[in-house]
Protein backbone atom coordinates (compact mmCIF):
# COMPACT_ATOMS: atom_id res chain seq x y z
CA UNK A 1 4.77 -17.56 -2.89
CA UNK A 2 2.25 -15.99 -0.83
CA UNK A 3 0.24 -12.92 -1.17
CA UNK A 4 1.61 -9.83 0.36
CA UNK A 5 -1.80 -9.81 3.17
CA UNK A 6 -0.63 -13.50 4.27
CA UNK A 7 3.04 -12.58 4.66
CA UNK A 8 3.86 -13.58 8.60
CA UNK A 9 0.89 -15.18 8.79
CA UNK A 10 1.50 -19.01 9.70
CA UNK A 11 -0.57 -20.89 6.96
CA UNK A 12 -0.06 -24.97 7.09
CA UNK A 13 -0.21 -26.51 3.23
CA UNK A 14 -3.32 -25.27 1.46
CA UNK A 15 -5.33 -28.83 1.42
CA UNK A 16 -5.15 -28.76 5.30
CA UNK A 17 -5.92 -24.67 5.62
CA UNK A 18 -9.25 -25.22 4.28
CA UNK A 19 -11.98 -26.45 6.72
CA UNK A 20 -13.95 -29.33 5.41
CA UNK A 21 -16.77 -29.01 3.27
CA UNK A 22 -18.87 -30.17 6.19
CA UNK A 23 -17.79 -27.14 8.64
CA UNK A 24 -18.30 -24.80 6.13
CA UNK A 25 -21.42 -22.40 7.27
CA UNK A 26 -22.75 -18.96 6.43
CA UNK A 27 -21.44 -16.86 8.89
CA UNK A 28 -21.77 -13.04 9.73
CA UNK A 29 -19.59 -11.92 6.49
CA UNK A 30 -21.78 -12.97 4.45
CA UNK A 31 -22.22 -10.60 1.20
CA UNK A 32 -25.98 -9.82 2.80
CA UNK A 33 -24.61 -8.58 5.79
CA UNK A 34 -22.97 -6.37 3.72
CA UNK A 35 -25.81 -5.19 1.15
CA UNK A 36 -28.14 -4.88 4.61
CA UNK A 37 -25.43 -1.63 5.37
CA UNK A 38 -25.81 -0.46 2.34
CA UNK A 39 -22.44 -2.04 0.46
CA UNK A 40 -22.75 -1.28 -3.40
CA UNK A 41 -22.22 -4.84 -4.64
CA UNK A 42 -23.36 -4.47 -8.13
CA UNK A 43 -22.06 -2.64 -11.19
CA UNK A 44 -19.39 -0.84 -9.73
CA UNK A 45 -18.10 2.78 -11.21
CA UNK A 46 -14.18 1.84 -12.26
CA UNK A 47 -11.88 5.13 -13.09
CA UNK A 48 -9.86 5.46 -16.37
CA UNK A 49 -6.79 5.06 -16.29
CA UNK A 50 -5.25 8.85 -16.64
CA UNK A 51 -3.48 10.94 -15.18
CA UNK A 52 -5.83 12.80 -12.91
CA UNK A 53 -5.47 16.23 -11.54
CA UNK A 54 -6.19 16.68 -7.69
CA UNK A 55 -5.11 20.35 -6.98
CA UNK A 56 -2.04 22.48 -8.29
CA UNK A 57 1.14 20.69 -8.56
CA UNK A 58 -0.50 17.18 -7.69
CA UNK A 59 -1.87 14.27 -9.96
CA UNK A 60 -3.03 10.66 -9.22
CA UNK A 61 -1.81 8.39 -12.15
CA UNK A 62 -3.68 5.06 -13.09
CA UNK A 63 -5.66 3.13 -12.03
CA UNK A 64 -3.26 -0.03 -13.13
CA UNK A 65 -4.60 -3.32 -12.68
CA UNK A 66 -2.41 -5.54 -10.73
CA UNK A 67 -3.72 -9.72 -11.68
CA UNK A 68 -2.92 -11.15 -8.06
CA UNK A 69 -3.47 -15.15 -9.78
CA UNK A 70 0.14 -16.44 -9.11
CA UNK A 71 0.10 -19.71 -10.44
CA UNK A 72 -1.48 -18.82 -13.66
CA UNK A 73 -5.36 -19.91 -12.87
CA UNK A 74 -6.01 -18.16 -9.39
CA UNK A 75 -6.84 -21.74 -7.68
CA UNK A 76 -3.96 -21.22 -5.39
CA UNK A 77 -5.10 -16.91 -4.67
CA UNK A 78 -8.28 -17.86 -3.99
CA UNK A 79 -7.74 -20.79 -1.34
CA UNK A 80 -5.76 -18.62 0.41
CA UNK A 81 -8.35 -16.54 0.94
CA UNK A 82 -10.79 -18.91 1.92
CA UNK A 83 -8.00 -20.63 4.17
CA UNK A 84 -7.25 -16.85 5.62
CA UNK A 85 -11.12 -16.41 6.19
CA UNK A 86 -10.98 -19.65 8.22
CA UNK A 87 -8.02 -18.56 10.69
CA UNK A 88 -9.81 -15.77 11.71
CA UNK A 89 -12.18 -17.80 12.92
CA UNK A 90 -15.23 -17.12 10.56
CA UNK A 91 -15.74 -20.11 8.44
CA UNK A 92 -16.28 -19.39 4.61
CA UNK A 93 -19.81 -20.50 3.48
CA UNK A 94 -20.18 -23.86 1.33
CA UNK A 95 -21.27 -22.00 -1.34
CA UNK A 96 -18.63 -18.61 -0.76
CA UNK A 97 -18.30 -16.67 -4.29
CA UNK A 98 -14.19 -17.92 -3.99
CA UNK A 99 -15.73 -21.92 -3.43
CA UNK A 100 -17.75 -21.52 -6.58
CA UNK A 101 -14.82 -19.74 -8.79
CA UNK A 102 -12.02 -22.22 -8.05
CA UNK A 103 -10.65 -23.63 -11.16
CA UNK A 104 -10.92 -27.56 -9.40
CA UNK A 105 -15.05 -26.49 -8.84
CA UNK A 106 -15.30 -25.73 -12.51
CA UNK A 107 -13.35 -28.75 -14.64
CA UNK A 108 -10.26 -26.94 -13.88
CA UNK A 109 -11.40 -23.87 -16.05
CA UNK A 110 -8.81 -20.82 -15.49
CA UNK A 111 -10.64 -18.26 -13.04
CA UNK A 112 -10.51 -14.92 -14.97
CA UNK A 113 -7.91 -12.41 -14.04
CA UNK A 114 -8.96 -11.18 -11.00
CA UNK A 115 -7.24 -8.20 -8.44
CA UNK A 116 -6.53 -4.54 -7.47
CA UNK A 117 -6.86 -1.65 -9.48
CA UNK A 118 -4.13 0.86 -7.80
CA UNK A 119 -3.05 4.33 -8.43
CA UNK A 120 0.11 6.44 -7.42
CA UNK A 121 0.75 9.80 -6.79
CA UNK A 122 2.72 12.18 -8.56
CA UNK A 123 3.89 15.63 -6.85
CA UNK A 124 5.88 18.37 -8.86
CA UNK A 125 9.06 19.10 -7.17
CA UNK A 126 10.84 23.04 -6.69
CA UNK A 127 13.42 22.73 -9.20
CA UNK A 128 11.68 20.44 -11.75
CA UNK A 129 10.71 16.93 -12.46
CA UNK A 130 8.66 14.73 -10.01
CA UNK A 131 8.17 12.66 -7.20
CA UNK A 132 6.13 9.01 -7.83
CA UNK A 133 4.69 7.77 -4.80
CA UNK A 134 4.36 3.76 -5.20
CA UNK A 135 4.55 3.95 -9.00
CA UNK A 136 2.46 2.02 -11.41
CA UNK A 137 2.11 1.24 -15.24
CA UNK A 138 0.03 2.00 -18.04
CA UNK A 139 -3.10 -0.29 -19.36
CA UNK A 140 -0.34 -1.93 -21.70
CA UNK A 141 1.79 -2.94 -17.97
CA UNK A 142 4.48 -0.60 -20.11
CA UNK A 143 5.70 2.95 -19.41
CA UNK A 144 4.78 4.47 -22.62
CA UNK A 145 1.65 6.31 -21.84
CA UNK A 146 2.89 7.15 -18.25
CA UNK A 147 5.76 9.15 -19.65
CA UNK A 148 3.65 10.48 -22.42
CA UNK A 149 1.00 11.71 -19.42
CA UNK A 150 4.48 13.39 -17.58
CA UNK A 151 5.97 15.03 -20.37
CA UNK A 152 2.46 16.70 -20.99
CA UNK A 153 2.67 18.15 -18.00
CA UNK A 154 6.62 19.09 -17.70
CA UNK A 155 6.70 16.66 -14.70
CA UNK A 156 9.66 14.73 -16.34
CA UNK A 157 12.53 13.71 -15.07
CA UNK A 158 11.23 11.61 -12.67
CA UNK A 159 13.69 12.43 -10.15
CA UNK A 160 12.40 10.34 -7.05
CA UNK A 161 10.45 7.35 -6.77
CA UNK A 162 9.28 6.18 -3.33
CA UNK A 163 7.89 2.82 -3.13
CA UNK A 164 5.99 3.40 0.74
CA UNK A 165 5.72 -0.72 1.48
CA UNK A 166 7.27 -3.64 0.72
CA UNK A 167 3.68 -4.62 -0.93
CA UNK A 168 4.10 -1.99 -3.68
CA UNK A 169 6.89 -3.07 -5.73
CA UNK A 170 5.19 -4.65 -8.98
CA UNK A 171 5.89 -1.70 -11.27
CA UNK A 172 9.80 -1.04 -10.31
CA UNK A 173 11.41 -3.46 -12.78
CA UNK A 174 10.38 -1.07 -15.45
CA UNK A 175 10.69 2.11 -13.86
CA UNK A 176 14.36 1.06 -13.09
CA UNK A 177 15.20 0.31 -16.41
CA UNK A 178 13.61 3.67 -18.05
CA UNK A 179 14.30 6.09 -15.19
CA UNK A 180 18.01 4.70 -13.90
CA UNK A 181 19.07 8.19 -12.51
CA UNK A 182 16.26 8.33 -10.73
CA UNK A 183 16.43 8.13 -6.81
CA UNK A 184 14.87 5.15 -5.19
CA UNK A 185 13.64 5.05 -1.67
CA UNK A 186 11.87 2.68 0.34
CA UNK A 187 10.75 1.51 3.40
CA UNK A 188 12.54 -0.46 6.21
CA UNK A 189 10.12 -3.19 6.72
CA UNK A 190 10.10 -5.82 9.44
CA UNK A 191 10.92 -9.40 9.73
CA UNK A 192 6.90 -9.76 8.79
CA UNK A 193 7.35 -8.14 5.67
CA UNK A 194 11.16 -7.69 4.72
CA UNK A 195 12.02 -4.18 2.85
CA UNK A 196 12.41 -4.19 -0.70
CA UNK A 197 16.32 -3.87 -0.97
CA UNK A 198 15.90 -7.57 0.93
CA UNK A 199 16.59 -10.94 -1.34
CA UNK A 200 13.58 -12.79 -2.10
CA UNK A 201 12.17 -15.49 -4.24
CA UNK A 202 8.99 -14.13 -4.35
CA UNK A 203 10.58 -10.75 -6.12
CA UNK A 204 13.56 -9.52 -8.53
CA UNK A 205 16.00 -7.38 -7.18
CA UNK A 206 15.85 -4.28 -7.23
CA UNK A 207 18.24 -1.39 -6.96
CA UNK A 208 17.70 1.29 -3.97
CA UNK A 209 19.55 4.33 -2.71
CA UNK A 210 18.54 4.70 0.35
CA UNK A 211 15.84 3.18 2.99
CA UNK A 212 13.61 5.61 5.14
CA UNK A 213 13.42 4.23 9.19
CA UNK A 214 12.07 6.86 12.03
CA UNK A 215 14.40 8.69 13.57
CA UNK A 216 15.35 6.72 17.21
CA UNK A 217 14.41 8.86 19.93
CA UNK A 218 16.65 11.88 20.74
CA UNK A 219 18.50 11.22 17.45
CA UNK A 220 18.59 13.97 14.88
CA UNK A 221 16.18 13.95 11.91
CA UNK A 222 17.54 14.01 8.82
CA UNK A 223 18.51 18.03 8.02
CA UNK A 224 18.39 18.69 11.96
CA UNK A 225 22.51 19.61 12.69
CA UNK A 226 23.89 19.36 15.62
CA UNK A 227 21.84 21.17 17.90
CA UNK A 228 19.34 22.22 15.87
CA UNK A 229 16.24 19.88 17.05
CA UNK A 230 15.86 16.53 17.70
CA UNK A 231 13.37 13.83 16.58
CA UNK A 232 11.81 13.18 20.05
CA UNK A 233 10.16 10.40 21.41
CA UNK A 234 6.31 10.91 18.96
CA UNK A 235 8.28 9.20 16.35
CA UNK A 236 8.49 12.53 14.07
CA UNK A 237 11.39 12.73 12.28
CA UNK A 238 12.62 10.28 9.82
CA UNK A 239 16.77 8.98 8.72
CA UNK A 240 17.79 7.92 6.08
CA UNK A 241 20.26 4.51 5.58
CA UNK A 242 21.96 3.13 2.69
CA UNK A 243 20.82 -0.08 1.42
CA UNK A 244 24.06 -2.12 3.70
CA UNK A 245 21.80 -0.79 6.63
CA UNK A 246 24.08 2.11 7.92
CA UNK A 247 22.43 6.09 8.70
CA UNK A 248 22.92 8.15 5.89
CA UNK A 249 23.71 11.50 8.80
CA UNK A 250 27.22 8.99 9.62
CA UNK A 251 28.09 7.31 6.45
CA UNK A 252 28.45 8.21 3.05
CA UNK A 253 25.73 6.31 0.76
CA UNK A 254 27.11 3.67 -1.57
CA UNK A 255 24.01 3.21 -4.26
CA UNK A 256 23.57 -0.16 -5.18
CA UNK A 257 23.93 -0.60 -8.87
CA UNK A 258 21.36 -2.72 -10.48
CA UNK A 259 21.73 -5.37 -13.05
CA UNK A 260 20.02 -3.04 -15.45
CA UNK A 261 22.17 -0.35 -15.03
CA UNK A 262 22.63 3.33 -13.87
CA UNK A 263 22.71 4.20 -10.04
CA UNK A 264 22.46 7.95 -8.18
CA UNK A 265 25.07 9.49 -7.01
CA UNK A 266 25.59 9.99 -3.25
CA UNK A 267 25.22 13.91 -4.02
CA UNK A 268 21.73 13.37 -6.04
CA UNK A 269 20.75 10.97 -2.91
CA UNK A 270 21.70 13.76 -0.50
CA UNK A 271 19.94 16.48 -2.71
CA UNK A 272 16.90 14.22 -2.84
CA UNK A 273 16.25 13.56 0.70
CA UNK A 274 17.01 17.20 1.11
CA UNK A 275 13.93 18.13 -1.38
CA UNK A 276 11.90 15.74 0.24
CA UNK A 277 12.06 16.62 3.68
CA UNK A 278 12.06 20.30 2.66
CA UNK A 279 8.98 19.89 0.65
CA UNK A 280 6.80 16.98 2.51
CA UNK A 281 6.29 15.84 6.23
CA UNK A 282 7.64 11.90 6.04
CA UNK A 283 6.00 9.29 8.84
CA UNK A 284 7.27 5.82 8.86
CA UNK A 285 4.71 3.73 10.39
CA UNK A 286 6.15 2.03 13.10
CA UNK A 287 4.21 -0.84 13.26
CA UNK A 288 6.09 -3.50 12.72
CA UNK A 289 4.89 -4.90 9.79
CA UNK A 290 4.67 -2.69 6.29
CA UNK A 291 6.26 -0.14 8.22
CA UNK A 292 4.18 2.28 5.37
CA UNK A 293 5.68 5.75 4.66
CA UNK A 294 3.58 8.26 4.74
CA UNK A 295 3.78 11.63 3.14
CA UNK A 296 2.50 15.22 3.79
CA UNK A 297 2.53 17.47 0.71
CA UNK A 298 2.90 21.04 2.40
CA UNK A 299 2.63 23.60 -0.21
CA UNK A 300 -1.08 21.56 -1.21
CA UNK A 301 -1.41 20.22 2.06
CA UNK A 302 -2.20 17.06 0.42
CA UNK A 303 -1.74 13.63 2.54
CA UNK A 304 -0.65 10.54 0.77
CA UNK A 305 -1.39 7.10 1.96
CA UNK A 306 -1.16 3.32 0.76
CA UNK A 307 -2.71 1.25 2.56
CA UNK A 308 -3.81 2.71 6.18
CA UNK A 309 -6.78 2.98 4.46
CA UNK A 310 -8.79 0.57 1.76
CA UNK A 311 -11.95 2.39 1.77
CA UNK A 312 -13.25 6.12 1.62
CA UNK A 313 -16.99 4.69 2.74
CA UNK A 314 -17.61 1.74 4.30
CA UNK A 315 -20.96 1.13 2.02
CA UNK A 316 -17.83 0.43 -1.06
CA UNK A 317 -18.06 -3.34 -2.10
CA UNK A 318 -14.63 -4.27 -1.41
CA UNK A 319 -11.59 -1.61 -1.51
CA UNK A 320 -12.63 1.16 -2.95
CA UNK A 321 -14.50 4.89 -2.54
CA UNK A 322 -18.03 6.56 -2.45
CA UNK A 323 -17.41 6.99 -6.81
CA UNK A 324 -15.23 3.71 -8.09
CA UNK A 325 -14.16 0.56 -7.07
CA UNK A 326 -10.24 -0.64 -6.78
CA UNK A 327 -11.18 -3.83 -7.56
CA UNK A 328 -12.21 -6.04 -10.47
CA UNK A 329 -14.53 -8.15 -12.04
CA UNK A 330 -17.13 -7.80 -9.52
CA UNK A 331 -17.16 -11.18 -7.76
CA UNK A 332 -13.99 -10.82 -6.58
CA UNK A 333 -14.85 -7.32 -4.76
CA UNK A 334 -18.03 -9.17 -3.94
CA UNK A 335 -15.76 -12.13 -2.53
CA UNK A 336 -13.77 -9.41 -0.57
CA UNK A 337 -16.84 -7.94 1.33
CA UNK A 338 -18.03 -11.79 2.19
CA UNK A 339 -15.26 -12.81 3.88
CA UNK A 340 -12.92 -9.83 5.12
CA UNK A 341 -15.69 -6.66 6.09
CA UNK A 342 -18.26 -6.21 8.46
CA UNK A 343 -18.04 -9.10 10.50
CA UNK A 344 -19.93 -9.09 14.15
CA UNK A 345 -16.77 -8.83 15.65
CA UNK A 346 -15.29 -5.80 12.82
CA UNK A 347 -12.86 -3.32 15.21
CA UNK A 348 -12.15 -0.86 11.47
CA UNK A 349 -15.74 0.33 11.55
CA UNK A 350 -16.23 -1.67 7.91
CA UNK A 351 -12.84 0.33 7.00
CA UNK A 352 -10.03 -2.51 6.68
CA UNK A 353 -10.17 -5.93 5.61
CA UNK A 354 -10.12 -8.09 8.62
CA UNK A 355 -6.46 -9.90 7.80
CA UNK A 356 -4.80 -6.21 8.95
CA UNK A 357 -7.39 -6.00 12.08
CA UNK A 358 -8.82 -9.03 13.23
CA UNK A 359 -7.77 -9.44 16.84
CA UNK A 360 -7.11 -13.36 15.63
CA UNK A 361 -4.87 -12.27 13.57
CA UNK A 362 -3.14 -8.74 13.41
CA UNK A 363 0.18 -9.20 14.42
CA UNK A 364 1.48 -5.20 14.55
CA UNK A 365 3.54 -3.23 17.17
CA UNK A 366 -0.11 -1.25 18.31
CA UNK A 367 1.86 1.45 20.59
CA UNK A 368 4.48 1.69 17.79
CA UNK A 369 1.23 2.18 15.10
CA UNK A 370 -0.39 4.44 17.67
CA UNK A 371 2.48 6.86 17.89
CA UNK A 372 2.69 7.04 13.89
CA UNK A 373 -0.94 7.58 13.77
CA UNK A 374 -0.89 10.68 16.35
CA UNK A 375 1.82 11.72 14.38
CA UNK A 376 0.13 11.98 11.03
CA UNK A 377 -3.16 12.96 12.38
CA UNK A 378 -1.51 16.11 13.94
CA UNK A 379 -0.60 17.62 10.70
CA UNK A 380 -2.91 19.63 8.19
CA UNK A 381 -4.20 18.11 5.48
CA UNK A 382 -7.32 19.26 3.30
CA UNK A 383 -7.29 16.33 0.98
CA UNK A 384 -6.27 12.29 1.53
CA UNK A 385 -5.01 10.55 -1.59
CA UNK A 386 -4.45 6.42 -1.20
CA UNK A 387 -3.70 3.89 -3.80
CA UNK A 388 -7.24 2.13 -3.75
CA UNK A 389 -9.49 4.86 -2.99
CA UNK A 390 -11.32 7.93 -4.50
CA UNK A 391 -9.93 11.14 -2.83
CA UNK A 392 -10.82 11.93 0.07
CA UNK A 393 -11.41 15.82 1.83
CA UNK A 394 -9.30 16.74 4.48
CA UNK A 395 -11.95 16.58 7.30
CA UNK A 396 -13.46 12.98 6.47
CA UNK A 397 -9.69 11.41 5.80
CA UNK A 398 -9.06 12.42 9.23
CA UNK A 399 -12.21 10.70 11.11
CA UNK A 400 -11.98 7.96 8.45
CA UNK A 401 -8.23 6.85 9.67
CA UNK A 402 -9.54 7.19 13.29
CA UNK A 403 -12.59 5.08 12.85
CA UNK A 404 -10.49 2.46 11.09
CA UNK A 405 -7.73 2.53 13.76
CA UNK A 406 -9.69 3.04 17.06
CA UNK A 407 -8.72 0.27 17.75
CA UNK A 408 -5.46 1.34 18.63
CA UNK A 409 -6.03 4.73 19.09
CA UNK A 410 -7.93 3.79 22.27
């Protein structure tokens, strides 16, 4: 099972990953790098979970924490870090915070749960009911509270939920079981990172009603007739395609029922992808990997992100903004900055981990990712919200995705 940042990333077995204990050196990751540009690595703010207003009509919900320890003591998470740090070509130091927490470094003592704290966003839609943007779960991993926080604010029925990369999945199990006529959407993926609607032992299944690709160039966008636009060659514009792969503008969608029940109808798919585009600009990244939707609230003029961006300040210890961290306990933020930010060689200006930017190892479609990025940098937006951030205003979302991407944007 590996961790969505290693997926398409060639990894031999772990024991052979590692470099020996002998090549292991303190190199220019190191977490004093990071406290000499000012990275808060100590006693981090962490936000309650809520749900959080931003502006009229939009909310954040969470912060959930997600425990990425797969096999139960974090031995194998952690070595994959230090194995990941290691084909970038930085070697970990001896004495790296993830060396000293391993479980075989400590009589086999289980690390402590360890991982992301993540949030999703939640948009009132004309006509009632909500939109969840990569949906999460309470502090008891139920729905309970979430609901309770929705009703409070007559956001229920959750009538869409988008999950914007095939990373963002962990809270769908439940959400399809409480919320069955709601409309699911996802991304298309890549062979790097297969789309959620995709088999996989790493995952359940999951039931979705339709997958969101960019429109092809010269094809029409979906709610452009005949004649009435195109989608160009910027990559604006967006179709939608039933789950057996074909456009949603030629066939009629056949929702995939899941074994827990309930599926939307092809009319409440149709009238949901018809709120959605009427109500929110939609970018697919094409960048052939998480292939991350994107969304542009326009009555708030409110952009919503996952992961183009980890960081609202690149003095955050780990992912994470100028107020709280998105990560927790604090070693494993600290572990984060030590071996994935600010390295001599950094091209995200201290804004992404190296495993999405490290010329060593990014594997994306940069043209493709360079087209989205123009594309979502020429709307208007006066506020950025992302899953592992603080907000963000308008004006310093928009230089913070172009310092993090200049790197393609050059």
């Amino acid at each position: 099972l590996k961790p969505f940042w290693l997926r398409g990333v060639r990894l031999g077995p772990i024991a052979h990953s590692l470099p020996s204990a002998a090549s292991f050196q303190i190199g220019p990751q190191s977490a004093t790098r990071a406290m000499e540009r000012g990275a808060t690595v100590e006693g981090p703010k962490r936000r309650s979970w809520g749900v959080h207003e931003v502006c009229p009509e939009v909310w954040q919900l969470g912060p959930w924490f997600v425990d990425v320890r797969t096999d139960g003591s974090g031995e194998r998470e952690l070595k994959r870090y230090l194995a990941f740090a290691g084909s970038q070509g930085v070697c970990a130091p001896c004495d790296a915070i993830y060396s000293r927490k391993l479980p075989s470094a400590n009589e086999g003592a289980v690390a402590e749960p360890f991982g992301w704290l993540s949030q999703a966003t939640v948009v009132r839609l004309s006509g009632g009911g909500c939109l969840i943007y990569s949906p999460v779960l309470d502090e008891e991993d139920g729905l309970r509270a979430v609901e309770e926080g929705l009703a409070s604010l007559d956001l229920l029925p959750v009538r869409i939920v988008l999950s914007p990369s095939p990373q963002h999945h962990l809270a769908l199990t439940a959400c399809q079981a409480r919320w069955p006529e709601a409309v699911y959407l996802c991304g298309m993926g890549s062979a790097q990172m297969p789309n959620l609607t995709q088999a996989s032992p790493s995952r359940p299944t999951y039931r979705f009603d339709g997958i969101l690709a960019p429109a092809a160039p010269g094809a029409a966008a979906w709610g452009e007739g005949e004649g009435e636009g195109e989608a160009g060659s910027d990559g604006a514009g967006v179709v939608l395609q039933s789950p057996e792969g074909h456009s949603a503008q030629q066939e009629e969608l056949q929702p995939k029922r899941h074994k827990s029940g309930g599926s939307a109808s092809s009319d409440n798919v149709r009238a949901a992808l018809d709120v959605l585009l009427g109500q929110f600009e939609v970018c697919v990244v094409e960048d052939n990997r998480s292939t991350e939707v994107v969304l542009l609230h326009k009555a708030s003029k409110t952009l919503i992100l996952s992961d183009l961006l980890y960081k609202s300040t690149p003095h955050a210890c780990g992912p994470g903004g100028g107020e709280n961290h998105y990560t927790t306990p604090d070693w494993f933020a600290q572990g984060q900055e030590q071996l994935f930010y600010g390295a001599a060689d950094d091209v995200s200006n201290g804004l992404l981990p190296s495993y999405r930017c490290h010329p060593r190892v990014r594997t994306i479609d940069e043209v493709g990712m360079k087209r989205s990025l123009e594309n979502i940098l020429g709307w208007t937006f006066n506020r950025a919200l992302a899953c592992h951030t603080d907000p963000i205003e308008g004006a310093e979302a928009r230089e913070l995705l172009k310092q993090a991407w200049d790197f393609v944007m050059r």
